[in-house]
N, C-alpha and C. Protein backbone atom coordinates (compact mmCIF):
# COMPACT_ATOMS: atom_id res chain seq x y z
N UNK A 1 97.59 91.15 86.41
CA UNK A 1 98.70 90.43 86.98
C UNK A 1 98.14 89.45 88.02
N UNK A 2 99.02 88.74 88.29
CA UNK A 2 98.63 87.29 89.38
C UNK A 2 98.82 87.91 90.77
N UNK A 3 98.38 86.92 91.65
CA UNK A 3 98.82 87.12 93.59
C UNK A 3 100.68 85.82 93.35
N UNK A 4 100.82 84.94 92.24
CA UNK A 4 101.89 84.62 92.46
C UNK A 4 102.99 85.48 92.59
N UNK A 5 104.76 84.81 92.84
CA UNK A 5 105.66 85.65 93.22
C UNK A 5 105.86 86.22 91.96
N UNK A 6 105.99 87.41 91.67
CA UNK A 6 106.53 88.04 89.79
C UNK A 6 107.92 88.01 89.86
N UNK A 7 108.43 87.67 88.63
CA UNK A 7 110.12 86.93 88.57
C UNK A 7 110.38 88.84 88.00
N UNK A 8 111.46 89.66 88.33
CA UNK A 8 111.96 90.32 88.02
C UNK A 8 113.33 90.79 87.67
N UNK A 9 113.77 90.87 86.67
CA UNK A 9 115.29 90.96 86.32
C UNK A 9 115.63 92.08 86.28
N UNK A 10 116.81 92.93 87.07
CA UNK A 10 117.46 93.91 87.26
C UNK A 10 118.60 94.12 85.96
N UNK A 11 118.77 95.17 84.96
CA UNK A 11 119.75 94.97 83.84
C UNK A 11 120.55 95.76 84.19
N UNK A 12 121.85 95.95 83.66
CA UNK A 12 123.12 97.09 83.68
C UNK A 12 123.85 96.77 82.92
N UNK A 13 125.11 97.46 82.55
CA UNK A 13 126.00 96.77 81.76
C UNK A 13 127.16 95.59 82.55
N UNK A 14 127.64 95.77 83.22
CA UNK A 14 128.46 94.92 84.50
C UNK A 14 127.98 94.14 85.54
N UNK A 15 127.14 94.53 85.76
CA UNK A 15 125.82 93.43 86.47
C UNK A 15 127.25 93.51 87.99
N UNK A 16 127.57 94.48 88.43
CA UNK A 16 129.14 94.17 89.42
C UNK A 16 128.13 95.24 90.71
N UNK A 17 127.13 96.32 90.62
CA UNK A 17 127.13 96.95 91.57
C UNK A 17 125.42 97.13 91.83
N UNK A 18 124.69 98.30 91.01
CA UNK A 18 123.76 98.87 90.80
C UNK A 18 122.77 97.39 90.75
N UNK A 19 122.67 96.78 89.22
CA UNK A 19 121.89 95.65 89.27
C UNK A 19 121.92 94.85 90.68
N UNK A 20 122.99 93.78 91.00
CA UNK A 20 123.48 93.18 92.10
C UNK A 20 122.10 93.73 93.32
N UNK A 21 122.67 95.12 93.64
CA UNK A 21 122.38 95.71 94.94
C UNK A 21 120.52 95.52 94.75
N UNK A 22 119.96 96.14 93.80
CA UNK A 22 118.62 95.76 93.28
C UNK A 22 118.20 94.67 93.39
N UNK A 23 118.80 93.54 93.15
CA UNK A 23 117.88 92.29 92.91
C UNK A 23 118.00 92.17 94.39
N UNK A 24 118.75 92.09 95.38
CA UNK A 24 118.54 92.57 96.46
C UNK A 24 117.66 92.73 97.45
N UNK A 25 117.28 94.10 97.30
CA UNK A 25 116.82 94.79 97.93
C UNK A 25 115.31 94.53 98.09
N UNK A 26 114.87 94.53 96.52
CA UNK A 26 113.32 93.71 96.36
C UNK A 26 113.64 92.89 96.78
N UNK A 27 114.23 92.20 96.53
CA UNK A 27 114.00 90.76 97.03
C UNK A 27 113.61 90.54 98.73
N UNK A 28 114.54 91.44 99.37
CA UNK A 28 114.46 91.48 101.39
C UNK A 28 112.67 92.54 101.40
N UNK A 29 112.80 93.18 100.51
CA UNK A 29 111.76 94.28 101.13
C UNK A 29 110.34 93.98 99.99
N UNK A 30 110.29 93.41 99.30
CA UNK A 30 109.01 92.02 98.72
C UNK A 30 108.66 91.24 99.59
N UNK A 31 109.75 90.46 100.55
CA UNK A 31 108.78 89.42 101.47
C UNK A 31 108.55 88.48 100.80
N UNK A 32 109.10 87.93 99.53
CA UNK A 32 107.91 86.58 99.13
C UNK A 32 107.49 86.64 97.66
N UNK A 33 107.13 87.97 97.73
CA UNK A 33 106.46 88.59 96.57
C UNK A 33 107.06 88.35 94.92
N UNK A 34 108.47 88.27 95.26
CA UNK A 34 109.22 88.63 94.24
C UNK A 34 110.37 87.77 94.08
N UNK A 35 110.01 87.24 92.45
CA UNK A 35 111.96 86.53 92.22
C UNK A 35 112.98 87.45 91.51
N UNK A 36 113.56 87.48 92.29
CA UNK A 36 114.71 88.87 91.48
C UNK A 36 116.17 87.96 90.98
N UNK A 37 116.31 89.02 90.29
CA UNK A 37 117.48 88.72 89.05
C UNK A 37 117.87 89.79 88.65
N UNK A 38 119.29 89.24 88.45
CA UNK A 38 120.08 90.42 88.09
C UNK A 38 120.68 90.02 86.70
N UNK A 39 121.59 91.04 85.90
CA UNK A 39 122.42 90.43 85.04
C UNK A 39 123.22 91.75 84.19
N UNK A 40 123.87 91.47 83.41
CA UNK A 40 124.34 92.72 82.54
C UNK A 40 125.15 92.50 80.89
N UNK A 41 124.25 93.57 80.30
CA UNK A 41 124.94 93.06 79.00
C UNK A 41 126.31 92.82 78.55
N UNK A 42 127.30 93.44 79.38
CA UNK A 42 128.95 92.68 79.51
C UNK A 42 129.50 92.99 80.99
N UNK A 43 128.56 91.53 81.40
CA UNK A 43 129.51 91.57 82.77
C UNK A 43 131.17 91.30 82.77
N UNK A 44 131.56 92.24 83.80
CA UNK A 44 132.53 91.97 84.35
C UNK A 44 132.96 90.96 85.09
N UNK A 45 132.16 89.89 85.54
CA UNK A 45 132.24 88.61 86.15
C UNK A 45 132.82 88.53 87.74
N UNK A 46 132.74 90.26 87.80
CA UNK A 46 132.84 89.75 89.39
C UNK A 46 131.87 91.27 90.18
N UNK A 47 131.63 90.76 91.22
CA UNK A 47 130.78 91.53 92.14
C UNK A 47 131.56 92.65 93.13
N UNK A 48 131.04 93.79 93.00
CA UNK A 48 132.15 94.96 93.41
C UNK A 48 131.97 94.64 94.87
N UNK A 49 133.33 94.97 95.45
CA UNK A 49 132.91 95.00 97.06
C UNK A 49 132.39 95.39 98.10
N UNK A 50 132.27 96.42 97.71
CA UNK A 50 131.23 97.62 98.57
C UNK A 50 129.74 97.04 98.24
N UNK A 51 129.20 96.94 96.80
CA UNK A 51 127.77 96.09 96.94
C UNK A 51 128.07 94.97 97.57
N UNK A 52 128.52 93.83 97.44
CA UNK A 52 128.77 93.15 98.64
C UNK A 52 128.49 93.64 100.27
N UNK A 53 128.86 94.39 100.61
CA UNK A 53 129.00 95.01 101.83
C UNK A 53 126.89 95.54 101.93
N UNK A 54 127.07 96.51 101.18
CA UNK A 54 125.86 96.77 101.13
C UNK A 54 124.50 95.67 101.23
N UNK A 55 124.91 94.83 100.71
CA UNK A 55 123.93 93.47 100.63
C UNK A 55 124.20 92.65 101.75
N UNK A 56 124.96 92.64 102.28
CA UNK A 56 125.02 91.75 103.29
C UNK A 56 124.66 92.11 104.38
N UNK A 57 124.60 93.72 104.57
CA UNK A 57 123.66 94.29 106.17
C UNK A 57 122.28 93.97 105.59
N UNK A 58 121.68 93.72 104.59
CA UNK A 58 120.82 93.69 104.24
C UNK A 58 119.75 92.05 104.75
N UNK A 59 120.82 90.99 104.59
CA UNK A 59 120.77 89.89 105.59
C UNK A 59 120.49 88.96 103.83
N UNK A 60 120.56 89.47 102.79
CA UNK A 60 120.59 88.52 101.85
C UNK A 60 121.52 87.49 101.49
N UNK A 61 121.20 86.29 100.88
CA UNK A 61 122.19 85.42 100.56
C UNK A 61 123.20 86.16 99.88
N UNK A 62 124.35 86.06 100.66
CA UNK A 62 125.47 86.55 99.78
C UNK A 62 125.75 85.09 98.62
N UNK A 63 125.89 83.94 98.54
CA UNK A 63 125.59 82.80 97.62
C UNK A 63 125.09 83.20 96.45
N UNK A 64 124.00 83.82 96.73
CA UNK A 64 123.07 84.08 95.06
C UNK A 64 123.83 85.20 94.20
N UNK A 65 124.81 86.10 94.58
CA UNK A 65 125.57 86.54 93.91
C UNK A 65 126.45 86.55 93.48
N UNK A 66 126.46 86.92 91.77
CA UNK A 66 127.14 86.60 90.49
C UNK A 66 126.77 87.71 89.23
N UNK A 67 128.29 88.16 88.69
CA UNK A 67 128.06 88.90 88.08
C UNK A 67 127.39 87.80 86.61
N UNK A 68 126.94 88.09 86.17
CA UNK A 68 126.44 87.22 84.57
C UNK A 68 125.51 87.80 83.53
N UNK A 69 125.57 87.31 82.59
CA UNK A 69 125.03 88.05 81.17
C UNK A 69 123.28 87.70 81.47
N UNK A 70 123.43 88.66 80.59
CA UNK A 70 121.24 88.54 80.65
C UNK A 70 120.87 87.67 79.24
N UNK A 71 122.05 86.68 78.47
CA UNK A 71 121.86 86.05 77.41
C UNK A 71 121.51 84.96 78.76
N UNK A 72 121.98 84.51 79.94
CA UNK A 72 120.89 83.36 80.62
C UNK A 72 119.86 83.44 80.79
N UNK A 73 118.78 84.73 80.80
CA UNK A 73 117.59 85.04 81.12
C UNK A 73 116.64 84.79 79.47
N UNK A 74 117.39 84.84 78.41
CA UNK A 74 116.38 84.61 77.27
C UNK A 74 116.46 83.68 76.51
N UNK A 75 117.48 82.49 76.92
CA UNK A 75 117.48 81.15 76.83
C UNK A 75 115.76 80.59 76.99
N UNK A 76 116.12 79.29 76.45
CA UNK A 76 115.46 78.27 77.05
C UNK A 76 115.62 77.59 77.98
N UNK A 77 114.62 77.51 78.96
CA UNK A 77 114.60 76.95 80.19
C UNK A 77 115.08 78.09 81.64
N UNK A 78 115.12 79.60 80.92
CA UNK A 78 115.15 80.74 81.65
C UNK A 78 113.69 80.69 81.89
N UNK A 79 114.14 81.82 83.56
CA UNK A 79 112.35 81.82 84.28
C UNK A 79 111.78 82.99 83.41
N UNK A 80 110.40 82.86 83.50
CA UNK A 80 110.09 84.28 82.27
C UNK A 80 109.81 84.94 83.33
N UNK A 81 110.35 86.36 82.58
CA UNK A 81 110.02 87.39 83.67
C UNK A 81 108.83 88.34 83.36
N UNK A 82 108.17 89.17 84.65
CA UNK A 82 107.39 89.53 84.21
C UNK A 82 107.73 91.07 84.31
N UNK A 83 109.05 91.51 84.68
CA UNK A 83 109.38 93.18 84.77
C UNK A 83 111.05 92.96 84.52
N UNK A 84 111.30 93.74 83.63
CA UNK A 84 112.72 93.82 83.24
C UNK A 84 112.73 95.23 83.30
N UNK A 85 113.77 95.55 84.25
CA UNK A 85 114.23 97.02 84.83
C UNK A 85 115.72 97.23 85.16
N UNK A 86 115.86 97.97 83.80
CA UNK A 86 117.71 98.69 83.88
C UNK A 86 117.72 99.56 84.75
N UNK A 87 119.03 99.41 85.16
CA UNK A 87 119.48 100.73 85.82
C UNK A 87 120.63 101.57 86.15
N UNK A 88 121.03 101.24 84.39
CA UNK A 88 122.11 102.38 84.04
C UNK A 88 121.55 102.82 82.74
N UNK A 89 121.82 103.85 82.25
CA UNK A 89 121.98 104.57 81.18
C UNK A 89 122.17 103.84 80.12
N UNK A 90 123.48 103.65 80.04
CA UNK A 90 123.54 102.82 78.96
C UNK A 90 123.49 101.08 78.70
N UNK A 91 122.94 100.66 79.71
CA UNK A 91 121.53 99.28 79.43
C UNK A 91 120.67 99.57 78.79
N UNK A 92 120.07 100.70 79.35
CA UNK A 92 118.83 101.33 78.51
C UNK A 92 119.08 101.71 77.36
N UNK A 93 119.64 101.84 76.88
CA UNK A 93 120.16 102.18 75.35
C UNK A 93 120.29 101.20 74.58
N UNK A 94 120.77 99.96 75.04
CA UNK A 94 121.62 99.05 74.48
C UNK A 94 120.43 97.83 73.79
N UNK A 95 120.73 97.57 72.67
CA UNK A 95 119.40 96.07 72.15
C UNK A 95 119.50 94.99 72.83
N UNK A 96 118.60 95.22 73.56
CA UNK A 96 118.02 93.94 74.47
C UNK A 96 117.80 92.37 73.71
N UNK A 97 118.15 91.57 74.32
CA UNK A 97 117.28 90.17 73.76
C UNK A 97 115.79 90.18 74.06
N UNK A 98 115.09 89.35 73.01
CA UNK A 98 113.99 89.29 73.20
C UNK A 98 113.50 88.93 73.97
N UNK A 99 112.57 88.96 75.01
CA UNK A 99 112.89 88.31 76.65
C UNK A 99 111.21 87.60 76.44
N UNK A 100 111.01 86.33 76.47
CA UNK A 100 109.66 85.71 76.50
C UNK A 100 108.95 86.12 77.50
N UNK A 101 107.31 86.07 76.90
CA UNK A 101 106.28 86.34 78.11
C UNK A 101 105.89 88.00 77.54
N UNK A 102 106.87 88.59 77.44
CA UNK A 102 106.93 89.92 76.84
C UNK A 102 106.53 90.97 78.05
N UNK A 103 107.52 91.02 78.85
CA UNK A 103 107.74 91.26 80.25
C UNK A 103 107.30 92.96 80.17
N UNK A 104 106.89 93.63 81.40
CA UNK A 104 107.19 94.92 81.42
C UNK A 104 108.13 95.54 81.81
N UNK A 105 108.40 96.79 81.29
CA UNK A 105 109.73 97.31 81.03
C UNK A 105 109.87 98.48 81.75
N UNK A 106 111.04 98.69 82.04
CA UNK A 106 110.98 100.62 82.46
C UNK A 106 112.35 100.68 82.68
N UNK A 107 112.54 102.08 82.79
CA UNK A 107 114.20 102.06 83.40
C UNK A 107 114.62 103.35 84.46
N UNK A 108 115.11 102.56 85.62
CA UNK A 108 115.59 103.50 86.58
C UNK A 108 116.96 103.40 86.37
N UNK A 109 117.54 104.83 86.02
CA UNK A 109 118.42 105.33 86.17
C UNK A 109 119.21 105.53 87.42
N UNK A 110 120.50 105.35 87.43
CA UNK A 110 120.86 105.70 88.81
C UNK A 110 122.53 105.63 88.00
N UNK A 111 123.32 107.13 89.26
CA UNK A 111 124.49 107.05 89.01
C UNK A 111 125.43 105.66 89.08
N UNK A 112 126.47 105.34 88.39
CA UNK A 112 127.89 104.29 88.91
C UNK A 112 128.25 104.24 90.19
N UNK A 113 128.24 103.62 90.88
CA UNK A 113 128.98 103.71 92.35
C UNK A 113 129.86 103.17 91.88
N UNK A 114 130.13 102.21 91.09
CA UNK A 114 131.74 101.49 90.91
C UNK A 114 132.58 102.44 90.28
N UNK A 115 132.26 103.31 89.65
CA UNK A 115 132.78 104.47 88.71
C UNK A 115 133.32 105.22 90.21
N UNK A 116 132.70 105.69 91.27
CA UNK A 116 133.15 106.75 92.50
C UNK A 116 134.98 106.46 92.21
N UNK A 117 135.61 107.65 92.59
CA UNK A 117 137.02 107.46 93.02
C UNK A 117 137.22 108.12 94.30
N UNK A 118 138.40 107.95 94.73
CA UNK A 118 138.60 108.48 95.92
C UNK A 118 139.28 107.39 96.85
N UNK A 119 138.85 107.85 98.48
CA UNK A 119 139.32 106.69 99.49
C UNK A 119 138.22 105.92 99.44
N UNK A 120 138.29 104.78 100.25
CA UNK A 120 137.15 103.72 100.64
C UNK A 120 135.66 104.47 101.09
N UNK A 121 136.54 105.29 101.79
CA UNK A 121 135.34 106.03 102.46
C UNK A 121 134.29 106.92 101.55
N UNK A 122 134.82 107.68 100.62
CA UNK A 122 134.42 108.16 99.92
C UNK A 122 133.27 107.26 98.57
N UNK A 123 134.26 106.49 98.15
CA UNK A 123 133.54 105.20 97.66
C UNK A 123 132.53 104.65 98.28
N UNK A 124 131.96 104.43 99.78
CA UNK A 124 131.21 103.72 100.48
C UNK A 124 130.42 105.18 100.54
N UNK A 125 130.64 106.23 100.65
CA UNK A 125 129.80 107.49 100.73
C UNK A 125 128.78 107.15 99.14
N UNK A 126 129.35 107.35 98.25
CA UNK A 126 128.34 106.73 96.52
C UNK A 126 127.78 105.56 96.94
N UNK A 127 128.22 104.64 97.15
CA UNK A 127 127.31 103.53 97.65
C UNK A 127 126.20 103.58 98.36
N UNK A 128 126.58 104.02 99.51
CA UNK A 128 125.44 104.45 100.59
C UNK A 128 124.29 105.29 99.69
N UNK A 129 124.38 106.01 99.37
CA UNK A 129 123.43 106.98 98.22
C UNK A 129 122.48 106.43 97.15
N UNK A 130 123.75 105.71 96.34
CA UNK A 130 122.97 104.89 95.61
C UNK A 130 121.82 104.13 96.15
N UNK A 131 122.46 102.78 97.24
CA UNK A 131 121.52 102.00 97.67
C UNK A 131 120.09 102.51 97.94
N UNK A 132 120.55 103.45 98.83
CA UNK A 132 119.36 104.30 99.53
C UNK A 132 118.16 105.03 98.57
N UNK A 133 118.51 105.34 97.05
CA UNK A 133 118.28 105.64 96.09
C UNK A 133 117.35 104.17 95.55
N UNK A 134 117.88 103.27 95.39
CA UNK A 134 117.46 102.14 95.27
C UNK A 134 116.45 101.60 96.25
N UNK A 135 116.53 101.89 97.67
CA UNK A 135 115.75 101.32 98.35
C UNK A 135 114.43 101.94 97.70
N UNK A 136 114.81 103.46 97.78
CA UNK A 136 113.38 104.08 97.36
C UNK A 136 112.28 103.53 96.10
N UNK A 137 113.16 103.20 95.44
CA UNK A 137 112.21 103.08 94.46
C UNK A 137 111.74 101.46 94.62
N UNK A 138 112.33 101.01 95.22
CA UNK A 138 112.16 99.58 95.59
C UNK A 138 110.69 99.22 96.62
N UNK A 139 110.81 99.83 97.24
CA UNK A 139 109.76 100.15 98.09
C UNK A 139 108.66 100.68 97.56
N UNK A 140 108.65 102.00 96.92
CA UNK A 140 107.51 101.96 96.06
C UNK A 140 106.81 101.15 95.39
N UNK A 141 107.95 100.32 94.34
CA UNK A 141 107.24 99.29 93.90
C UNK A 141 106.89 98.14 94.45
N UNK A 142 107.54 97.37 95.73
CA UNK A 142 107.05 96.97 96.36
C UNK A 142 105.75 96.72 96.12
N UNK A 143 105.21 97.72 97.16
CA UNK A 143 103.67 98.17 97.78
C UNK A 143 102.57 98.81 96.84
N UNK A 144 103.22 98.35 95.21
CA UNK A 144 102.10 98.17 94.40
C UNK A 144 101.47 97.25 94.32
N UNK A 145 99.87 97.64 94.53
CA UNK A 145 99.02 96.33 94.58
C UNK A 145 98.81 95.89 92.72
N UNK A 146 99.80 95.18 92.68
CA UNK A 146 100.55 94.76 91.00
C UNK A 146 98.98 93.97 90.91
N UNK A 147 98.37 92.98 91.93
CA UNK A 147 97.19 92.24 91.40
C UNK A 147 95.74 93.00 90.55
N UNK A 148 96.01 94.18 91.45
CA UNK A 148 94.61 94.91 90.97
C UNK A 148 94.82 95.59 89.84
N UNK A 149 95.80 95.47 89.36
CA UNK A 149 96.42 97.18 88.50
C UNK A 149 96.41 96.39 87.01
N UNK A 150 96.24 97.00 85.69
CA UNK A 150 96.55 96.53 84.65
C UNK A 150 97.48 96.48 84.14
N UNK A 151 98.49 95.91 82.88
CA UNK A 151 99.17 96.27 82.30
C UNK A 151 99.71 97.28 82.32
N UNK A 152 98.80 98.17 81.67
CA UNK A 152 99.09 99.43 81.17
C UNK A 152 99.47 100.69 82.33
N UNK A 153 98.49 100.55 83.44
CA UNK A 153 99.01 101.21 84.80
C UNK A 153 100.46 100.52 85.59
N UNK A 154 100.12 99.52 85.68
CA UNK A 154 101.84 99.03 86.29
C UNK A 154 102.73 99.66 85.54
N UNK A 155 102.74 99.53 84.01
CA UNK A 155 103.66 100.33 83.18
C UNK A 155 104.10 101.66 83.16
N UNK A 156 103.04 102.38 83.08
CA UNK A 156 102.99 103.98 83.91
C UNK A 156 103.57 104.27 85.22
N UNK A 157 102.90 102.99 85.99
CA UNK A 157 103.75 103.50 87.80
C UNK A 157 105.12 103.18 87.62
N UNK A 158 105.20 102.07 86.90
CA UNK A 158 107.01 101.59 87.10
C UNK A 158 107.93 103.12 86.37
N UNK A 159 107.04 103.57 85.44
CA UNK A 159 107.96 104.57 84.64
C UNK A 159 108.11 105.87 85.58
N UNK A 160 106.94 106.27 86.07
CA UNK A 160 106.82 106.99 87.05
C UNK A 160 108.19 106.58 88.47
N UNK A 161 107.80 105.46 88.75
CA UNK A 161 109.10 105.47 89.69
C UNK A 161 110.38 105.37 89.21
N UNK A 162 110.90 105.44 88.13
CA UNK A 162 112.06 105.74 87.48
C UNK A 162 112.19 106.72 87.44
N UNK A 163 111.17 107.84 86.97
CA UNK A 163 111.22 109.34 86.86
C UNK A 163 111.21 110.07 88.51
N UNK A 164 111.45 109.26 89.54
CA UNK A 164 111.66 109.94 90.84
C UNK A 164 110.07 109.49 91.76
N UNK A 165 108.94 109.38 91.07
CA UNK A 165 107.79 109.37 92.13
C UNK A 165 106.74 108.55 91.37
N UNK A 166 105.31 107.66 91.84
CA UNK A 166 104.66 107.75 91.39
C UNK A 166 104.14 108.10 90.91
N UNK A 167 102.85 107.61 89.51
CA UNK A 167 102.33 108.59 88.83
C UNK A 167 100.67 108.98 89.43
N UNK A 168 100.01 107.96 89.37
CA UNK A 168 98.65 108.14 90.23
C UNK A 168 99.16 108.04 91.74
N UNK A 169 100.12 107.56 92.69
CA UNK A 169 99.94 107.59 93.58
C UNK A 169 99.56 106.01 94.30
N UNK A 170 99.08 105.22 93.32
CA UNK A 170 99.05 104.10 93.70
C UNK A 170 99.16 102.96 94.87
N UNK A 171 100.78 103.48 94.82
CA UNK A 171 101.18 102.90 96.00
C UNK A 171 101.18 103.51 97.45
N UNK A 172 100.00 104.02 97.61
CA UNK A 172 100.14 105.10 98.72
C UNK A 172 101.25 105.96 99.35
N UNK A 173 101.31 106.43 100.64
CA UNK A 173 102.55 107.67 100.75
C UNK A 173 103.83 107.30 101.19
């Protein structure tokens, strides 16, 4: 891999909460590092409010968010990415477009926060979880030194941090 920024696309099906909050999060806690993207194989076309909320203590452009399909990412004249990472269930399931460059893949799972019912509060209780869930693995990957590492190990660590932890350790503690 390069010292340039690596373009990364976040998948889901609604692209309204989980994705959203992700492209995010790398994005504030990369520094530089990273172009993030979000999208979902049938967005809902609008952005849930609580991720909103969540993203905005975060100090990110609230502007850059939009729910939208991941058929803009495998166009022509889409940025190629070099990590495409779902993070619902059934994204991961679902037939992907062919995404140029022939990006690496993995998938972190994480519950619906838009799915939570209840009061606000309760709703912002799943949120809070999630994110925080998200930060984690965000951070991990982060503070992979992606330049030194091959293919085949980035592939392993990213799967590894889907499965809850690194696999070598990589990214230190």
């Amino acid at each position: 891999m390069s010292d340039r920024p690596y373009n990364v696309l976040f998948l889901c099906t609604g692209n309204s909460a989980r994705s959203i909050m992700a492209e995010a999060i790398l994005a504030t806690m990369g520094k530089g590092r990273f172009n993030t993207f979000s999208a979902g194989s049938h967005p809902g076309g609008t952005v849930n409010p609580f991720a909103i909320e969540k993203v905005k203590a975060l100090g990110y452009p609230l502007d850059k968010l939009r729910s939208k399909s991941w058929d803009e990412f495998a166009g022509p004249g889409a940025p190629q990415m070099d990590f495409i990472i779902t993070v619902c269930d059934q994204a991961a399931g679902e037939v992907c477009p062919v995404w140029p460059g022939q990006p690496v893949s993995a998938h972190w799972g994480f519950v619906d926060p838009a799915a939570a019912t209840g009061t606000d509060d309760d709703k912002r209780k799943v949120f809070d979880q999630v994110f925080r869930q998200i930060m984690g693995r965000a951070s991990v990957f982060a503070n992979l030194p992606l330049s030194t590492l091959d293919r085949q190990a980035i592939h392993r660590e990213l799967r590894a941090i889907g499965a809850g932890m690194p696999e070598t350790g990589a990214a230190g503690s």
